[in-house]
N, C-alpha and C. Protein backbone atom coordinates (compact mmCIF):
# COMPACT_ATOMS: atom_id res chain seq x y z
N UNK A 1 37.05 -67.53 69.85
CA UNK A 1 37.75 -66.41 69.26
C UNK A 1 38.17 -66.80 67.85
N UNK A 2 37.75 -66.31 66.61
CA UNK A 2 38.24 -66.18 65.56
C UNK A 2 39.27 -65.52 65.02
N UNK A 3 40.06 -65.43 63.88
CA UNK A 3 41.20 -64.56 63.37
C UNK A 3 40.04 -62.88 62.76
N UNK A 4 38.77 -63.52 62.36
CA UNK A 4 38.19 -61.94 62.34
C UNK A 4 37.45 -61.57 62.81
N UNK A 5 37.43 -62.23 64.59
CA UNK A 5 36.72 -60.85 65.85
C UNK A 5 38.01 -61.52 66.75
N UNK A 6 38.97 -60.93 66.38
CA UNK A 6 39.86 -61.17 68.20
C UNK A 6 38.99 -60.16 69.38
N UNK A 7 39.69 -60.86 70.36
CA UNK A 7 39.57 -60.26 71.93
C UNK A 7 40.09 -58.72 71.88
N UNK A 8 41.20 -59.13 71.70
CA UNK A 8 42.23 -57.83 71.50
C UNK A 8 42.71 -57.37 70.58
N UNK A 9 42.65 -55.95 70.84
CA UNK A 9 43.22 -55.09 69.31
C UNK A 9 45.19 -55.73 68.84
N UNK A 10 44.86 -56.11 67.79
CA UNK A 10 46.25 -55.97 67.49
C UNK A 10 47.25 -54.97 67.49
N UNK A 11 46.98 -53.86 67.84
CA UNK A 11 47.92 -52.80 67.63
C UNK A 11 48.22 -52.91 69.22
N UNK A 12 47.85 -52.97 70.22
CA UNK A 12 47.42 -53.20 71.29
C UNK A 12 48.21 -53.74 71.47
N UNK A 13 48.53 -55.14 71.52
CA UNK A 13 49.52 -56.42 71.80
C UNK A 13 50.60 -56.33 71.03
N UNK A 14 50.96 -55.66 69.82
CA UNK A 14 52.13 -55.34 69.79
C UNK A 14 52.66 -53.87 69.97
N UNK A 15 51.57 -52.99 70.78
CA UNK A 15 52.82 -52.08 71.55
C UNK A 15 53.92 -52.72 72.75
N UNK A 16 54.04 -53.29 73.17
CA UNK A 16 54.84 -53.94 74.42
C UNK A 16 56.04 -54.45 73.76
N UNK A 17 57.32 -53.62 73.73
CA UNK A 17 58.33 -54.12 73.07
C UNK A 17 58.54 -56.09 73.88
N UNK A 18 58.24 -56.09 74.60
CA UNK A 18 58.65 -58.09 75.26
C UNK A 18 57.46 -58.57 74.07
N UNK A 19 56.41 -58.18 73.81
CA UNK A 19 55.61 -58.82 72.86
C UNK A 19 56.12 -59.07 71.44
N UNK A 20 56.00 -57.80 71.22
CA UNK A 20 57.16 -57.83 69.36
C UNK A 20 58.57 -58.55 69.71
N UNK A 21 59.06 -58.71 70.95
CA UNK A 21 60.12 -59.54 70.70
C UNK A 21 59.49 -61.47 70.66
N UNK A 22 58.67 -61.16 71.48
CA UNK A 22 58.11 -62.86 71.33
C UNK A 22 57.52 -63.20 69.96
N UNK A 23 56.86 -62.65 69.38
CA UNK A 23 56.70 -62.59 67.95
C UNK A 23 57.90 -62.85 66.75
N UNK A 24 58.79 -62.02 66.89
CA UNK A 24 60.05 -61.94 66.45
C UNK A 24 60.93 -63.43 66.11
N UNK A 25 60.78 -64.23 67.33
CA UNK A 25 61.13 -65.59 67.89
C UNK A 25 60.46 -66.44 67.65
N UNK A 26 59.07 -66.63 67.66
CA UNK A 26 58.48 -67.30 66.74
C UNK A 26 57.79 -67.38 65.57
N UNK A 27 58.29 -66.13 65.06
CA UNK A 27 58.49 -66.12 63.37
C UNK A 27 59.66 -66.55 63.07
N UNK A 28 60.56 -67.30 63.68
CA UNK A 28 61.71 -67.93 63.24
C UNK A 28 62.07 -69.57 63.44
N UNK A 29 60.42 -69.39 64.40
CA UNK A 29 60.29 -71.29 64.45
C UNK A 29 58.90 -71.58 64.49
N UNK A 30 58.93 -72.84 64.03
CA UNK A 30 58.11 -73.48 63.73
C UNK A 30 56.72 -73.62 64.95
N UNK A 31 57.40 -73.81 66.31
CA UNK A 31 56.92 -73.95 67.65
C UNK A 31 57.60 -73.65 68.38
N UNK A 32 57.61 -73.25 69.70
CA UNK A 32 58.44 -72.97 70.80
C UNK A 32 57.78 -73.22 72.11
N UNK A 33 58.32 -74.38 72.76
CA UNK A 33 58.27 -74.60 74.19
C UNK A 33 57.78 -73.15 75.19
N UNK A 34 56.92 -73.15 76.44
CA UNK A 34 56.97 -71.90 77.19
C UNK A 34 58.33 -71.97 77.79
N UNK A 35 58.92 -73.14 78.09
CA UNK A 35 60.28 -73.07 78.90
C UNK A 35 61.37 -72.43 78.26
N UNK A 36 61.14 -72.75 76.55
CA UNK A 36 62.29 -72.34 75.87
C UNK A 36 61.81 -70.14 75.35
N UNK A 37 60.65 -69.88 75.37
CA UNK A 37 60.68 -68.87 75.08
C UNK A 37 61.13 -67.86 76.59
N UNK A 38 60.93 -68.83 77.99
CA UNK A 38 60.89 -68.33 78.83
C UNK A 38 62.64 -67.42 79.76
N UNK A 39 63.62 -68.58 78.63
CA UNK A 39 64.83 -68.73 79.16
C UNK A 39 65.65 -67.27 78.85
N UNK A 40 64.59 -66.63 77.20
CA UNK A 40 64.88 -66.12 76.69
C UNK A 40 64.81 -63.87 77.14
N UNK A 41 64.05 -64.35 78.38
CA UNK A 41 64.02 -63.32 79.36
C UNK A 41 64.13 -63.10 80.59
N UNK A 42 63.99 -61.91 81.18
CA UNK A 42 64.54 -61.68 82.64
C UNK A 42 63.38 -61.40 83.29
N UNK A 43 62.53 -62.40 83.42
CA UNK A 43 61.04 -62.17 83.96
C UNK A 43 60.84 -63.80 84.19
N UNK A 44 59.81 -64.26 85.07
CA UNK A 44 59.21 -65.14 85.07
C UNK A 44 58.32 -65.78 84.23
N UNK A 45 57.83 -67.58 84.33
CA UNK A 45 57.18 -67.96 83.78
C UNK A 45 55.77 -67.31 83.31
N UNK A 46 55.27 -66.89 84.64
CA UNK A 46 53.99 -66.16 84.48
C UNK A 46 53.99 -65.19 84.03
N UNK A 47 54.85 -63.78 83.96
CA UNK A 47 55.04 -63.13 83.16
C UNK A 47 55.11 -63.11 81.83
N UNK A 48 56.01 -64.36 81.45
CA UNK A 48 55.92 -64.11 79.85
C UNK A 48 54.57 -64.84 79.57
N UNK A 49 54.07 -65.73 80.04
CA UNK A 49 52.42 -66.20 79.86
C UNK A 49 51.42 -65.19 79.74
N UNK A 50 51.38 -64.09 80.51
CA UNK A 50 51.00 -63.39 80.01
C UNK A 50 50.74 -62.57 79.34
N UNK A 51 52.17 -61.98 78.67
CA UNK A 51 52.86 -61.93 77.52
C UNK A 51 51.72 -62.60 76.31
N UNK A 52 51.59 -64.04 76.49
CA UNK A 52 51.71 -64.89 75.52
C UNK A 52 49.86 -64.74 75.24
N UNK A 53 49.33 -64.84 76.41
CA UNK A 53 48.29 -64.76 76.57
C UNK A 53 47.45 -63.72 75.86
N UNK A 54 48.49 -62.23 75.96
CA UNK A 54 47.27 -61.28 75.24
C UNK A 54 47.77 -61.33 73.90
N UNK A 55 49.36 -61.75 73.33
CA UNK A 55 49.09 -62.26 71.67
C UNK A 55 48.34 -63.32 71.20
N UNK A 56 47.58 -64.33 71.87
CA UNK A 56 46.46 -65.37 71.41
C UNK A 56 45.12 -64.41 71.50
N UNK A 57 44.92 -63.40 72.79
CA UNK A 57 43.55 -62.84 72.79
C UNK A 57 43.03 -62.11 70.84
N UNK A 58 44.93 -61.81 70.39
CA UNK A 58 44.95 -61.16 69.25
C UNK A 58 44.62 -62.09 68.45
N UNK A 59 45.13 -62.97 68.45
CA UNK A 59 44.99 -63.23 67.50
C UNK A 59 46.30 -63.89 66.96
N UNK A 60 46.95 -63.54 67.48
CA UNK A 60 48.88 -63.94 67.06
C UNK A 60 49.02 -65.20 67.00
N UNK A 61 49.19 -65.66 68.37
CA UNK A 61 49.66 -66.69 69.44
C UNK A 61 49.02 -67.86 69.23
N UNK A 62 48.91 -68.67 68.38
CA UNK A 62 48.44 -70.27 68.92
C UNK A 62 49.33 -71.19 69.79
N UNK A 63 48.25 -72.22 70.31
CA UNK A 63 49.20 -72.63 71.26
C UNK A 63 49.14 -74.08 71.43
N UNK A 64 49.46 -75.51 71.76
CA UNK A 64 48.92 -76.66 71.69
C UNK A 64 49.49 -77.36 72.84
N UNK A 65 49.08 -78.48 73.39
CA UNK A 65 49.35 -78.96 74.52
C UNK A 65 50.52 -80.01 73.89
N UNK A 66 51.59 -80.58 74.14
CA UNK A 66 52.31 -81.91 73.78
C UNK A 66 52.89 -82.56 75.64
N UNK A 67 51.90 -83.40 75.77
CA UNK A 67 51.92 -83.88 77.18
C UNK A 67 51.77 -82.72 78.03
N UNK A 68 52.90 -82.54 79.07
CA UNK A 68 52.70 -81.34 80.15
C UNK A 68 53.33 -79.84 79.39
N UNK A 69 53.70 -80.23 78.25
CA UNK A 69 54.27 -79.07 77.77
C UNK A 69 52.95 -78.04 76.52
N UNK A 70 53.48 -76.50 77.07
CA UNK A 70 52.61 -75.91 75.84
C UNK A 70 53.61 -75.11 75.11
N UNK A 71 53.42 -75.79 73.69
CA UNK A 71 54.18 -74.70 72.46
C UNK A 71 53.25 -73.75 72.07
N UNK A 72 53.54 -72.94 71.27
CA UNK A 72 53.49 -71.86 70.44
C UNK A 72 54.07 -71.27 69.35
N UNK A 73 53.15 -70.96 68.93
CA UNK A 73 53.77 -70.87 66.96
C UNK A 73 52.62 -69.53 66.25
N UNK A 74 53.48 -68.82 65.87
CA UNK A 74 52.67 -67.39 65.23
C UNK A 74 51.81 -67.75 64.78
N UNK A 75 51.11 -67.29 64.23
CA UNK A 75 50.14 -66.89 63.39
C UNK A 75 49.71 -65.35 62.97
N UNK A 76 50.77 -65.18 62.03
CA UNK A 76 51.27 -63.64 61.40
C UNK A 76 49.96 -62.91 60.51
N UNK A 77 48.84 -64.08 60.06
CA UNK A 77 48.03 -63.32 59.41
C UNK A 77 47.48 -61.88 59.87
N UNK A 78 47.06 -61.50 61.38
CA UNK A 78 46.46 -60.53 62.01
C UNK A 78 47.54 -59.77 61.48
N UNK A 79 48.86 -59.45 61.55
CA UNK A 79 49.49 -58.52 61.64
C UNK A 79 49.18 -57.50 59.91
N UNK A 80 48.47 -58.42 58.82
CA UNK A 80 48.27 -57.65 57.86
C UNK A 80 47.64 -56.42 58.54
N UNK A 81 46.70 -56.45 59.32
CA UNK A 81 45.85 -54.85 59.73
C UNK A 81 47.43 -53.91 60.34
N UNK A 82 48.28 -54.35 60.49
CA UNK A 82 48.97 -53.23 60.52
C UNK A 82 49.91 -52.91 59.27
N UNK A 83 50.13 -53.96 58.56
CA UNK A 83 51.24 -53.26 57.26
C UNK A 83 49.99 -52.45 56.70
N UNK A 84 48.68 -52.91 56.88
CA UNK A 84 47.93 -52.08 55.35
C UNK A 84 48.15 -50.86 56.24
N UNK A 85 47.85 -50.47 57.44
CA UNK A 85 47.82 -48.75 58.59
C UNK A 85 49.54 -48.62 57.74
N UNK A 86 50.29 -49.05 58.62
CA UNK A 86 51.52 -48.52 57.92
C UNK A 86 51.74 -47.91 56.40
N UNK A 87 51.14 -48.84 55.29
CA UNK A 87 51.55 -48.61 53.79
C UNK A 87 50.48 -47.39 53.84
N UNK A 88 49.33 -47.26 54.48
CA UNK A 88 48.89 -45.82 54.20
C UNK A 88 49.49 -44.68 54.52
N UNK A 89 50.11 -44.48 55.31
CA UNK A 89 51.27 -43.81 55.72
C UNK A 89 52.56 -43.44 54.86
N UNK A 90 53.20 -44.43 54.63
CA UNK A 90 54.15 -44.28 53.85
C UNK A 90 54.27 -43.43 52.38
N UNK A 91 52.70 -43.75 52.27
CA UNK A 91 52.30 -42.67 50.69
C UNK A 91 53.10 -41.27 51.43
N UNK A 92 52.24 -41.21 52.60
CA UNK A 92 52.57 -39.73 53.06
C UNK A 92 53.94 -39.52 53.13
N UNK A 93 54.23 -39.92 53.74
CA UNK A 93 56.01 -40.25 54.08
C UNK A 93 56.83 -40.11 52.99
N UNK A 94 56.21 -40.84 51.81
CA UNK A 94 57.21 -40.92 49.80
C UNK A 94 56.70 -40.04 49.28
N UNK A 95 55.57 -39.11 49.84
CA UNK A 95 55.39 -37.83 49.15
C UNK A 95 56.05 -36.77 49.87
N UNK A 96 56.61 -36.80 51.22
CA UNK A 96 57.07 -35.64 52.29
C UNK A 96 58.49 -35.91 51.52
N UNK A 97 58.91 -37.09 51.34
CA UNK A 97 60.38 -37.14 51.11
C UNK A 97 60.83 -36.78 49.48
N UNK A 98 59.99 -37.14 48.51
CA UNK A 98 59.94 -36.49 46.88
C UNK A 98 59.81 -34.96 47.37
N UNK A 99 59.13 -34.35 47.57
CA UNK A 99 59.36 -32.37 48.05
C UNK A 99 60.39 -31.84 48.55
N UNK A 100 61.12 -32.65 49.98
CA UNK A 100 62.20 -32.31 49.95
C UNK A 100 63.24 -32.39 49.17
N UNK A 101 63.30 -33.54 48.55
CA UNK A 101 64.54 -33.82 47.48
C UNK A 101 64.35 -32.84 46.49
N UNK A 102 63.08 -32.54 46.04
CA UNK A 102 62.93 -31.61 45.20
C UNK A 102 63.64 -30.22 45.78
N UNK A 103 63.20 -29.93 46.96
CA UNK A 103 63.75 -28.54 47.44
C UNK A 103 65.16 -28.14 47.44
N UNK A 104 65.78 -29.35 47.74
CA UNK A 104 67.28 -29.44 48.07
C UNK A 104 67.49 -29.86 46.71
N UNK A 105 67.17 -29.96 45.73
CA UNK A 105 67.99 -30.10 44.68
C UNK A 105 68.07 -28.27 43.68
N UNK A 106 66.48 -28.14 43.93
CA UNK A 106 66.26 -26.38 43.90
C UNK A 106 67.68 -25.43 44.22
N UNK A 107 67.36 -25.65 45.56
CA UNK A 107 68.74 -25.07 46.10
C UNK A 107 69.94 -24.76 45.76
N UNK A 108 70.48 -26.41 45.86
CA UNK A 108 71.91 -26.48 44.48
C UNK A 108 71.93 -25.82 43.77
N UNK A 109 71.19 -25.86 42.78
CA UNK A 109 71.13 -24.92 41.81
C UNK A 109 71.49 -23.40 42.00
C-alpha cells in the first residue's frame, strides 16, 4: 500500500467520529502506544485496532513494532485530498456569505 493508491478512501475513515478523534491524538504526538490510545476510550482493545486498522488501509496510520508493543504516529499527508474538497467549497460558502452581507446591508439602508 502506498500514500498514492490507499486501500481505503480517505473520506471514508474519517467519517467515524472515534477515528477523527484518534487522529486528533496523534497529531499531538509523536507515537502512541495501542495501550495508551486504548485507555483513551470506552471500547476494547480490538475495537480501537480496528479503528486503527482502517486509518493505515488510508493511508493515515503508520505503525511500528518496539518489542511486544505497537505504536502509531499520523501521517497527515492523505488528509490534503480533503482540505483541497473542502477549500473548493468554501469559494461557494465566501461567495453565499459576501450576497448576504450585501443584502442586509441593502436593507439598512
Amino acid at each position: 500500500m502506498s500514500e498514492k493508491n490507499p486501500l481505503r478512501d480517505v473520506f471514508e475513515a474519517i467519517a467515524d467520529p472515534t477515528r477523527r478523534r484518534l487522529i486528533r491524538m496523534l497529531a499531538e504526538a509523536e507515537e502512541i502506544p495501542l495501550h495508551e490510545l486504548t485507555e483513551q476510550f470506552a471500547m476494547g482493545r480490538t475495537a480501537v485496532s480496528k479503528h486503527l486498522t482502517i486509518l493505515k488501509e488510508a493511508g493515515l496510520v503508520a505503525d511500528r513494532k518496539v518489542g511486544r508493543e505497537t505504536r502509531y504516529r499520523l501521517n497527515a499527508a492523505p488528509l490534503r485530498e480533503v482540505q483541497d474538497w473542502v477549500a473548493h467549497y468554501s469559494k461557494f460558502w465566501n461567495e453565499n456569505l459576501r450576497r448576504l452581507s450585501q443584502i442586509l446591508e441593502d436593507n439598512e439602508r
